[in-house]
PDB file of N, CA and C in Angstrom:
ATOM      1  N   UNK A   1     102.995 140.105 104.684  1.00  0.00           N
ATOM      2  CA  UNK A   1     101.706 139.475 104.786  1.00  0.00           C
ATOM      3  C   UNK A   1     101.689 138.218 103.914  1.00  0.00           C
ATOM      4  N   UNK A   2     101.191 136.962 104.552  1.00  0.00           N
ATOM      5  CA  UNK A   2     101.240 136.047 103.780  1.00  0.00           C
ATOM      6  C   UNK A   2      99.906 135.986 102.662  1.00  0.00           C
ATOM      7  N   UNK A   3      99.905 135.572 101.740  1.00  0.00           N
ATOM      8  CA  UNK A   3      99.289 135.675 100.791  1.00  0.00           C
ATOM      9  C   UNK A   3      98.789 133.910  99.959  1.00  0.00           C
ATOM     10  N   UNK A   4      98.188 133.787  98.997  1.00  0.00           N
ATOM     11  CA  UNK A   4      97.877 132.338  98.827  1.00  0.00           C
ATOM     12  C   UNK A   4      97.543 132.609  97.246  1.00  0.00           C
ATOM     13  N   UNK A   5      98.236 131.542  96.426  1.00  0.00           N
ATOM     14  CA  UNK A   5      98.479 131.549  94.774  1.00  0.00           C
ATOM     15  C   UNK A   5      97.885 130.214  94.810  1.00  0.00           C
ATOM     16  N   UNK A   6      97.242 130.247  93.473  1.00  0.00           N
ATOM     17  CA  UNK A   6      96.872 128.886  92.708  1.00  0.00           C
ATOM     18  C   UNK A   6      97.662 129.007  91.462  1.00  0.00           C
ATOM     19  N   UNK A   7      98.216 127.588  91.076  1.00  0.00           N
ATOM     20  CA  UNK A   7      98.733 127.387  89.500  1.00  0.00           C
ATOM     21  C   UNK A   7      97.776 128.138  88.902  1.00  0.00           C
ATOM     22  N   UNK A   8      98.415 128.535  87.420  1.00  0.00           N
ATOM     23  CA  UNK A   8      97.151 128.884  86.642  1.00  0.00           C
ATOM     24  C   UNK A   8      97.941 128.297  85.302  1.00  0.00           C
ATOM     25  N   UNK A   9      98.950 127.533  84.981  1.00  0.00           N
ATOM     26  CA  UNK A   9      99.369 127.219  83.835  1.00  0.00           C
ATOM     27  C   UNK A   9      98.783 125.797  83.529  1.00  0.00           C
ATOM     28  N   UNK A  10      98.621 125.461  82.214  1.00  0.00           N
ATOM     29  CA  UNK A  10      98.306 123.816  82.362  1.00  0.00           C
ATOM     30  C   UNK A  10      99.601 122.676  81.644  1.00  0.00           C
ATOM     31  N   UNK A  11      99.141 121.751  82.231  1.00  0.00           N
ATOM     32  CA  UNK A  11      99.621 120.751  81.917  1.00  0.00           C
ATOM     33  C   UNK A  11      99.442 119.834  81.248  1.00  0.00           C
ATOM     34  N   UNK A  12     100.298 118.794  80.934  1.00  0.00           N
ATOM     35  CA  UNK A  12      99.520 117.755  80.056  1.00  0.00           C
ATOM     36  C   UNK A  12     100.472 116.188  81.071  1.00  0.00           C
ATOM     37  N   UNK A  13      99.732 115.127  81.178  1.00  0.00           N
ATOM     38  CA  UNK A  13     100.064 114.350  81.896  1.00  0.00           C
ATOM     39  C   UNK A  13      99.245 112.924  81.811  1.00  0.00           C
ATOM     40  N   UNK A  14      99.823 111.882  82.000  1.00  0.00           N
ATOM     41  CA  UNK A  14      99.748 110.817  81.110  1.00  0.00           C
ATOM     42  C   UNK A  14     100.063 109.533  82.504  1.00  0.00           C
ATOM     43  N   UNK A  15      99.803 108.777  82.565  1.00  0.00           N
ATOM     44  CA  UNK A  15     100.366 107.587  83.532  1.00  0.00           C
ATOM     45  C   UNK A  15     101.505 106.731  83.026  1.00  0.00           C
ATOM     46  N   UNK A  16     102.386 106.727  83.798  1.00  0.00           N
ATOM     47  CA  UNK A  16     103.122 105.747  83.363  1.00  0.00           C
ATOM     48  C   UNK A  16     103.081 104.341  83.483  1.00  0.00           C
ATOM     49  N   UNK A  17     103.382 103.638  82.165  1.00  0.00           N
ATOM     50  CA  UNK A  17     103.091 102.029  82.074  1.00  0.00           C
ATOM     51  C   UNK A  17     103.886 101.042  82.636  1.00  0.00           C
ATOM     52  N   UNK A  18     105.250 101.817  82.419  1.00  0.00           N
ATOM     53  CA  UNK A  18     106.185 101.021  82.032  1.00  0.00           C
ATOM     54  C   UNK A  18     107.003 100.512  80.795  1.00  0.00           C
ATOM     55  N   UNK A  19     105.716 101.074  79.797  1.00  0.00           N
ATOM     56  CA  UNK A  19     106.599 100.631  78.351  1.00  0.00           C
ATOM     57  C   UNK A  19     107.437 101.485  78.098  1.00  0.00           C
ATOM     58  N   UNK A  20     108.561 100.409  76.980  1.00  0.00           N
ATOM     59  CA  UNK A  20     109.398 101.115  76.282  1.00  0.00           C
ATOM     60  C   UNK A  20     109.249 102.605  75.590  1.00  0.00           C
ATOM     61  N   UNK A  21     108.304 102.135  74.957  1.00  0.00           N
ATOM     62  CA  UNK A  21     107.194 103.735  73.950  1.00  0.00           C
ATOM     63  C   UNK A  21     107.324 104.694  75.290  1.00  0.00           C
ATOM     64  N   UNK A  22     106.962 104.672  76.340  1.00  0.00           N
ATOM     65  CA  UNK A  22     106.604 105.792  77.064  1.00  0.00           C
ATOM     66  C   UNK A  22     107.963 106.309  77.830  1.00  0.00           C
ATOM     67  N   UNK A  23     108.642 105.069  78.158  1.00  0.00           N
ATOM     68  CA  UNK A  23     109.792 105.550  78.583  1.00  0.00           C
ATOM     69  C   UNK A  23     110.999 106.567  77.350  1.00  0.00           C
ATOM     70  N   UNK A  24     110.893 106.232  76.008  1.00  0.00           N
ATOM     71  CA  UNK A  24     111.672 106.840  75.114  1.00  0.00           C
ATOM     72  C   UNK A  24     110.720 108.049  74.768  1.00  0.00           C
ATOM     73  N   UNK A  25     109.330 108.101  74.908  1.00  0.00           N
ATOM     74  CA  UNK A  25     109.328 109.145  74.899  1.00  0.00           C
ATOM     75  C   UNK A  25     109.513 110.854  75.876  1.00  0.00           C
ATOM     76  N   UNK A  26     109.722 110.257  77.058  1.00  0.00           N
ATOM     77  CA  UNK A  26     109.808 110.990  78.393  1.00  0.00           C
ATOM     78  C   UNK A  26     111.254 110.846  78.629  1.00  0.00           C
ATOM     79  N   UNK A  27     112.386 110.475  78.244  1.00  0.00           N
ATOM     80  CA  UNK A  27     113.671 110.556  78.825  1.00  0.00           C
ATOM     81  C   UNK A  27     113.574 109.502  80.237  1.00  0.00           C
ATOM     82  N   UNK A  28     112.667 108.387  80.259  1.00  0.00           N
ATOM     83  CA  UNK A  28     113.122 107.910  81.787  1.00  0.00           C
ATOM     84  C   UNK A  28     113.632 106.486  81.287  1.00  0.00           C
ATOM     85  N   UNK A  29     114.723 106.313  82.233  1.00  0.00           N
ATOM     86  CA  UNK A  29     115.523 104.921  81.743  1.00  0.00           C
ATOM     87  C   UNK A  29     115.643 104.588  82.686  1.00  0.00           C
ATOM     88  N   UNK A  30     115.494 102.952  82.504  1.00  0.00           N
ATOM     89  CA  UNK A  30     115.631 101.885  83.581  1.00  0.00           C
ATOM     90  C   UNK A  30     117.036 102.074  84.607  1.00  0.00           C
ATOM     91  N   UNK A  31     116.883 101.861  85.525  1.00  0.00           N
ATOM     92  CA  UNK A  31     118.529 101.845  86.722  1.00  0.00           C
ATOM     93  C   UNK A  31     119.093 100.543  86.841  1.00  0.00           C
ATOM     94  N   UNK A  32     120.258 100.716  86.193  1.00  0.00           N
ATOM     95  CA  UNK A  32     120.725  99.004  86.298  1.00  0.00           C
ATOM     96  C   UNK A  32     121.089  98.293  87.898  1.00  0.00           C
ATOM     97  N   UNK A  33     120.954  99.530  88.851  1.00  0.00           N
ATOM     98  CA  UNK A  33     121.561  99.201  89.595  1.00  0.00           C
ATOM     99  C   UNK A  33     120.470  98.452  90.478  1.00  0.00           C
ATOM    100  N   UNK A  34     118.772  98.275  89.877  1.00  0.00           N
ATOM    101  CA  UNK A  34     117.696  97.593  90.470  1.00  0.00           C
ATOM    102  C   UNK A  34     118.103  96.023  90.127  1.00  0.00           C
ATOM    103  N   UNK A  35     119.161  96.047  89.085  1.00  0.00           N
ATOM    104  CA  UNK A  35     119.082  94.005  88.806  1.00  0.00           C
ATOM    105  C   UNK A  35     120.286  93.529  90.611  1.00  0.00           C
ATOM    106  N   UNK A  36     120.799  94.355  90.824  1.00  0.00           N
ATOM    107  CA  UNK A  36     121.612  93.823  91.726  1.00  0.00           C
ATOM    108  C   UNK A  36     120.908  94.175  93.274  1.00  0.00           C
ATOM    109  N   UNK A  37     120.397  95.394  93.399  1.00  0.00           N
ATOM    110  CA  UNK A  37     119.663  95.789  94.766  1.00  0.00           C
ATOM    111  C   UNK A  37     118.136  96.047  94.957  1.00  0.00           C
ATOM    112  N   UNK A  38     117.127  94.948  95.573  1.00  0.00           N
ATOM    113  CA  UNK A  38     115.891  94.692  95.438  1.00  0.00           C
ATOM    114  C   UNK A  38     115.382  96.606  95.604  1.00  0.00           C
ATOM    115  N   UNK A  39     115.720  97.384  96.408  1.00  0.00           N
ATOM    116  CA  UNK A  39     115.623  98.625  96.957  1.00  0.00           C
ATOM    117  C   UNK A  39     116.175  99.185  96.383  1.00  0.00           C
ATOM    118  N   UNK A  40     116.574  99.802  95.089  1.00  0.00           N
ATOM    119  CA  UNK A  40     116.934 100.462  94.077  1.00  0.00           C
ATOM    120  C   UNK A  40     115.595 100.442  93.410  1.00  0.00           C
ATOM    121  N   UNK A  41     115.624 101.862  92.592  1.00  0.00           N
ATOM    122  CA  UNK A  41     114.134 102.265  92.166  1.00  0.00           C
ATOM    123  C   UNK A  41     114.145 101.966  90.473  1.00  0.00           C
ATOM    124  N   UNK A  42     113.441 101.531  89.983  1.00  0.00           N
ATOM    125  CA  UNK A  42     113.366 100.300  89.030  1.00  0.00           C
ATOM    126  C   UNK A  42     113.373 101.447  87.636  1.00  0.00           C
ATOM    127  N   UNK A  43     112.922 103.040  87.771  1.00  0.00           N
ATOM    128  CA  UNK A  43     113.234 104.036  86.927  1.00  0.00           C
ATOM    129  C   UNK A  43     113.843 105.448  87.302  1.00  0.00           C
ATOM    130  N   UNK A  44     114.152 106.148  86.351  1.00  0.00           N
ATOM    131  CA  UNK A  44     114.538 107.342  86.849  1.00  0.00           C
ATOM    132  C   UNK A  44     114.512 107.990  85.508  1.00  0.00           C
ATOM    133  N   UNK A  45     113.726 108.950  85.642  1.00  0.00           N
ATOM    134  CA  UNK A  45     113.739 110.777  84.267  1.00  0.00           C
ATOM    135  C   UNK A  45     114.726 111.606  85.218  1.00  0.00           C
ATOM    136  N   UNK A  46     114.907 112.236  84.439  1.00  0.00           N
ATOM    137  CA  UNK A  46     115.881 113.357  84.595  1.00  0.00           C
ATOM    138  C   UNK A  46     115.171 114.753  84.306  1.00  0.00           C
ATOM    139  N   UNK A  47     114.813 115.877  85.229  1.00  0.00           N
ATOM    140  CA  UNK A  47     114.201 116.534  85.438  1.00  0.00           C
ATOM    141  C   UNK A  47     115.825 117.830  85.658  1.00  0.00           C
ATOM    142  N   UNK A  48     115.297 119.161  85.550  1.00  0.00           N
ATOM    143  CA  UNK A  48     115.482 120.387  85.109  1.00  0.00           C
ATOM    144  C   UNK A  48     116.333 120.321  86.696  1.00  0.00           C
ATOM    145  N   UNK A  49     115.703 119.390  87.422  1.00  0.00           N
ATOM    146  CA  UNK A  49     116.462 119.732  89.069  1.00  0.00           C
ATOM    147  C   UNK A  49     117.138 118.448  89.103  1.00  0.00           C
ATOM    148  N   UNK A  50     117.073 117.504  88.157  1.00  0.00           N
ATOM    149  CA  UNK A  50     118.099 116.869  88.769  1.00  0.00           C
ATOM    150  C   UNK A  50     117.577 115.420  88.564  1.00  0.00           C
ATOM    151  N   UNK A  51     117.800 114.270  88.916  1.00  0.00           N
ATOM    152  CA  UNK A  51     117.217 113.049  88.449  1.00  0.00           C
ATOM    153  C   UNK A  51     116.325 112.419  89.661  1.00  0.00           C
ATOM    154  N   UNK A  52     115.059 111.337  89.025  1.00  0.00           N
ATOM    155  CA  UNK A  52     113.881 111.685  89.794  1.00  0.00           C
ATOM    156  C   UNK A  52     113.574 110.456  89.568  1.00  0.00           C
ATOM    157  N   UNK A  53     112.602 109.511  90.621  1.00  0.00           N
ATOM    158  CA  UNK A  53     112.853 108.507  90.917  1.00  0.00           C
ATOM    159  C   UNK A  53     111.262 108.303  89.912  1.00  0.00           C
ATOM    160  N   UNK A  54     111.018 107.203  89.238  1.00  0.00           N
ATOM    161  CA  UNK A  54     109.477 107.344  88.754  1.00  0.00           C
ATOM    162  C   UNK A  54     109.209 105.627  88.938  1.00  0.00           C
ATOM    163  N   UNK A  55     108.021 105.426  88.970  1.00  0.00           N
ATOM    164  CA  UNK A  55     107.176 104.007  89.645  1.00  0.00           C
ATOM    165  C   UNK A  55     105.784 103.808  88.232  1.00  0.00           C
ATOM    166  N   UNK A  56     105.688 102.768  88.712  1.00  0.00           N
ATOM    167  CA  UNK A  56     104.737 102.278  87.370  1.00  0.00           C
ATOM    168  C   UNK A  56     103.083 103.345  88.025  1.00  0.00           C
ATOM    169  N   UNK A  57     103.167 103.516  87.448  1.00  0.00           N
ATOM    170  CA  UNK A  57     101.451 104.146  87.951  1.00  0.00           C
ATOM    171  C   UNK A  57     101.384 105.654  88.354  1.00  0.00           C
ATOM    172  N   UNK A  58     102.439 106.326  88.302  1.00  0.00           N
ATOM    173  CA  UNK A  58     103.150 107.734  88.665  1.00  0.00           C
ATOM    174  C   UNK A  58     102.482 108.478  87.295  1.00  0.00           C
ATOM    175  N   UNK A  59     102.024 109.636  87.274  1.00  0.00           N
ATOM    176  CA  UNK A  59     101.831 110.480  86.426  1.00  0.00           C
ATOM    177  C   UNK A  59     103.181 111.421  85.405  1.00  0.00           C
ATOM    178  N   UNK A  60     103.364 111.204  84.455  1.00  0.00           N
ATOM    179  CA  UNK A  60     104.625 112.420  84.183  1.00  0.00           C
ATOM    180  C   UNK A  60     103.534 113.519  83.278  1.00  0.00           C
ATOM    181  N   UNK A  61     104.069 114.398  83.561  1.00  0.00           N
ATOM    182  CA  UNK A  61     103.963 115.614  83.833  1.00  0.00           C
ATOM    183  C   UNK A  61     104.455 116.211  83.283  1.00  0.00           C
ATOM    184  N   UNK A  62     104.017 117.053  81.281  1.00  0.00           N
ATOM    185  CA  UNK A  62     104.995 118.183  80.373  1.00  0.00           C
ATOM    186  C   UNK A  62     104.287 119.306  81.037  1.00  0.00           C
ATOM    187  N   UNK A  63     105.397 120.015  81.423  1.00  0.00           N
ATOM    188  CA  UNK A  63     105.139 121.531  81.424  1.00  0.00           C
ATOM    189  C   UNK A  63     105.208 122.336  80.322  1.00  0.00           C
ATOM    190  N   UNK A  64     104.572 123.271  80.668  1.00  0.00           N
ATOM    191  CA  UNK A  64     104.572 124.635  79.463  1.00  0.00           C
ATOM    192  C   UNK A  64     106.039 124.894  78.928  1.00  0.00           C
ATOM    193  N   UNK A  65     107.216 124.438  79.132  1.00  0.00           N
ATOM    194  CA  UNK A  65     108.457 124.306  78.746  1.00  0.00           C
ATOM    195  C   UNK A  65     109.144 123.051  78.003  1.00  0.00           C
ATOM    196  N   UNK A  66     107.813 122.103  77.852  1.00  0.00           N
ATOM    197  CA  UNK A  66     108.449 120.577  77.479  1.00  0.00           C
ATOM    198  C   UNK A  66     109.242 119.961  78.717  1.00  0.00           C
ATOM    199  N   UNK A  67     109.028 120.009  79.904  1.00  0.00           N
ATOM    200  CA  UNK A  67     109.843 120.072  80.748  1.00  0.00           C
ATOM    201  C   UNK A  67     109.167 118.756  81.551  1.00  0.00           C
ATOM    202  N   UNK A  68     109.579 117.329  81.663  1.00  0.00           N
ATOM    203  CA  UNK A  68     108.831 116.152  82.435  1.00  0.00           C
ATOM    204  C   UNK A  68     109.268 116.082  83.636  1.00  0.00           C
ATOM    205  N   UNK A  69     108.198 115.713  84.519  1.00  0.00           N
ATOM    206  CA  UNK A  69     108.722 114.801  85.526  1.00  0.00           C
ATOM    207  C   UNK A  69     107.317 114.314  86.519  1.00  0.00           C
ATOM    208  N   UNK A  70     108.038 113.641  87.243  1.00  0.00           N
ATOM    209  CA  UNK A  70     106.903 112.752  87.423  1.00  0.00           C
ATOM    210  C   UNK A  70     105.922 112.894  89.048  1.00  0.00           C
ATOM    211  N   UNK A  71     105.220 112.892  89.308  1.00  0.00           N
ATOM    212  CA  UNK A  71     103.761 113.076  90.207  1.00  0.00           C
ATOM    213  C   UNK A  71     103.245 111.670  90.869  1.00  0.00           C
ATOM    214  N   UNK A  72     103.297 111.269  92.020  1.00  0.00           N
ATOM    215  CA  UNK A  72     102.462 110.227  92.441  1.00  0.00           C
ATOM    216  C   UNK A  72     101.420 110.682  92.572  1.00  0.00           C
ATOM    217  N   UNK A  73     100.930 108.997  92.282  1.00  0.00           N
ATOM    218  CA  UNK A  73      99.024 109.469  91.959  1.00  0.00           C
ATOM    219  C   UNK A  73      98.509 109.856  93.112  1.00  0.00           C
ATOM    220  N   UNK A  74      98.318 109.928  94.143  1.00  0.00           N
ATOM    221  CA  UNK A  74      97.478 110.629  95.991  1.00  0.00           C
ATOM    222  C   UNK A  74      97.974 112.121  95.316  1.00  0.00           C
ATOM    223  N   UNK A  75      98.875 112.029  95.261  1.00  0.00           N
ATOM    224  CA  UNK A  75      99.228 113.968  94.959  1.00  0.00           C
ATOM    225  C   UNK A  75      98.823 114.494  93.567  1.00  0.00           C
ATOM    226  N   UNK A  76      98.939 113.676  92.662  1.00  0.00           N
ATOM    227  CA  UNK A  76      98.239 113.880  91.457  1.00  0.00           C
ATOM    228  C   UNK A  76      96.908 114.283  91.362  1.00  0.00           C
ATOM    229  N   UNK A  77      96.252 113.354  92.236  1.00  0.00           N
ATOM    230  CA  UNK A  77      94.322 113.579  92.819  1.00  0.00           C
ATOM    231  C   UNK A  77      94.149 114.891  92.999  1.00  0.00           C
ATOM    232  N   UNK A  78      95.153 114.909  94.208  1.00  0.00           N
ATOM    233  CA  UNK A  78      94.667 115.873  95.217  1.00  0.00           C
ATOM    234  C   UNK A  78      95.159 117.488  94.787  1.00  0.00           C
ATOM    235  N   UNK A  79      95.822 117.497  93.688  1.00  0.00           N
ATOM    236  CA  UNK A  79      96.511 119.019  92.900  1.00  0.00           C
ATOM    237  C   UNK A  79      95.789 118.888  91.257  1.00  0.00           C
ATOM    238  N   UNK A  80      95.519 118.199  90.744  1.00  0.00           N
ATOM    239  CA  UNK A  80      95.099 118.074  89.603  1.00  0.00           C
ATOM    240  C   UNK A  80      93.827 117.876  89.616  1.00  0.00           C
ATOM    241  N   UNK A  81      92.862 118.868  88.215  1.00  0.00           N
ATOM    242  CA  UNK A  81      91.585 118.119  88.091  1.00  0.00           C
ATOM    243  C   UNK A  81      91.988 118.454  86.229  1.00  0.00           C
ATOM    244  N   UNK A  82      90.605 117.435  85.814  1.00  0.00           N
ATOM    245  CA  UNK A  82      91.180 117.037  84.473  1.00  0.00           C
ATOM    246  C   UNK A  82      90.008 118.742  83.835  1.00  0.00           C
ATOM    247  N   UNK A  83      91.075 118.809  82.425  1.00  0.00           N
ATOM    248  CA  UNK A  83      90.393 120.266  81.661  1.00  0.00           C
ATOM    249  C   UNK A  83      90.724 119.924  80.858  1.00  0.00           C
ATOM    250  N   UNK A  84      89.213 119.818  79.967  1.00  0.00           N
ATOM    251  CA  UNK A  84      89.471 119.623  78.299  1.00  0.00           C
ATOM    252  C   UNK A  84      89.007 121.015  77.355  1.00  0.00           C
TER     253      UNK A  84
END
């Protein structure tokens, strides 16, 4: 029988700027390979599954493990509401 779960853990999550500060603090480093190919993705964190493409305006995302990675904002909206 199929059945239907909601998260129940929280998160903590932040937008990304682009700055240095945010990038050293999240593990995401620039791809050198964007100075040579316009279509190369201009960042990338490295996530628990593997390495992950991140964009200026993208949410990252610590899990209950210290664990980042990153969320576009339409999906961010639409799965996230804010809890203080």
């Amino acid at each position: 029988m199929l059945h239907k779960y909601r998260k129940t853990a929280l998160i903590e999550a932040e937008r990304f700027d682009g700055s240095i500060d945010m990038m050293r603090e999240y593990g995401i480093v620039a791809n050198p390979d964007a100075l040579h190919d316009t279509k190369a993705p201009l960042y990338v964190i490295y996530t628990k599954e593997g390495e992950m493409i991140v964009h200026e305006d993208d949410w990252i995302a610590t899990g209950i493990d210290g664990e980042h990675w990153a969320i576009a904002p339409e999906i961010f909206e639409k799965t996230y509401e804010r809890y203080d």
